[in-house]
Protein backbone atom coordinates (compact mmCIF):
# COMPACT_ATOMS: atom_id res chain seq x y z
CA UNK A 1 121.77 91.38 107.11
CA UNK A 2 118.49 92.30 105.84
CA UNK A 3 115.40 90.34 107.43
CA UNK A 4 112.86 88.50 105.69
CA UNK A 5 110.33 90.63 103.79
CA UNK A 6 108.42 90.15 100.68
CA UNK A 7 108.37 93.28 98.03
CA UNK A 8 105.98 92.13 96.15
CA UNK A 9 102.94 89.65 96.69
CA UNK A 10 104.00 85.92 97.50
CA UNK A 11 107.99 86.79 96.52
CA UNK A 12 110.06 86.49 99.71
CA UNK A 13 113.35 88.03 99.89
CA UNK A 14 116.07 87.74 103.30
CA UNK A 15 120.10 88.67 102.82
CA UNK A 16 122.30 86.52 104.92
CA UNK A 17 125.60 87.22 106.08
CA UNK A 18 128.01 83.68 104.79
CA UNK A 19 131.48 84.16 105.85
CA UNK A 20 131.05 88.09 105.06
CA UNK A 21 129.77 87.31 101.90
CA UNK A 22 125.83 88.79 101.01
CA UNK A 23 123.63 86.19 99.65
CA UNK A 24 120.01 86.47 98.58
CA UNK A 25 117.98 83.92 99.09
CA UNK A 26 114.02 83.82 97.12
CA UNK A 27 111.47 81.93 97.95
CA UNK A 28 108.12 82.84 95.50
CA UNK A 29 105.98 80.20 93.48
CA UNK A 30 105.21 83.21 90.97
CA UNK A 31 105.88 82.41 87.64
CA UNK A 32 108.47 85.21 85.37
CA UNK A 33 105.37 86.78 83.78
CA UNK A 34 103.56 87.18 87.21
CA UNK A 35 106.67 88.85 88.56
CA UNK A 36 106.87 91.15 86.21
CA UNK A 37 103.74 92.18 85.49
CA UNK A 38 102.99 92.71 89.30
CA UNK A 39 106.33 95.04 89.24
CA UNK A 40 105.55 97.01 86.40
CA UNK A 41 101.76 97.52 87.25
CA UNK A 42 102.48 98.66 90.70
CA UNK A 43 100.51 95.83 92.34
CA UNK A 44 102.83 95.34 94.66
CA UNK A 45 102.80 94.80 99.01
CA UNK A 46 105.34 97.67 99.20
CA UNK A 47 102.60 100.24 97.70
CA UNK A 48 98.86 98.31 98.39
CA UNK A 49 96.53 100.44 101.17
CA UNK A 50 96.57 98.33 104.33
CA UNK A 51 94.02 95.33 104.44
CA UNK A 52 94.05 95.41 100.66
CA UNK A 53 94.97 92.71 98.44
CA UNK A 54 96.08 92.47 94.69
C-alpha cells in the first residue's frame, strides 16, 4: 500500500495491505526523546539538502 520509506532519520515506515486491512509496521532503534526531538526540530530526511546528514 505504501512502500518502505523512512520520514525521519533511522525510523522506517511501510503500510501493508492484510486481508484489506492497513497496517503500519516501524522499524527504528530511536529512543521516544530522539523521535521527537528530531520531529519538532526539523532534522528530519524528508527536509535535509541532499548528501547532508543530521
Amino acid at each position: 500500500m505504501l512502500g518502505p520509506y523512512e520520514p525521519i532519520r533511522d525510523f522506517r515506515v511501510e503500510v501493508i495491505d492484510n486481508a484489506g486491512v492497513p497496517v503500519e509496521l516501524i522499524q527504528n532503534g530511536l529512543s521516544d526523546e530522539e523521535i521527537w526531538g528530531r520531529a519538532r526540530s526539523g532534522r528530519q530526511a524528508l527536509y535535509e539538502e541532499p548528501g547532508r546528514s543530521s
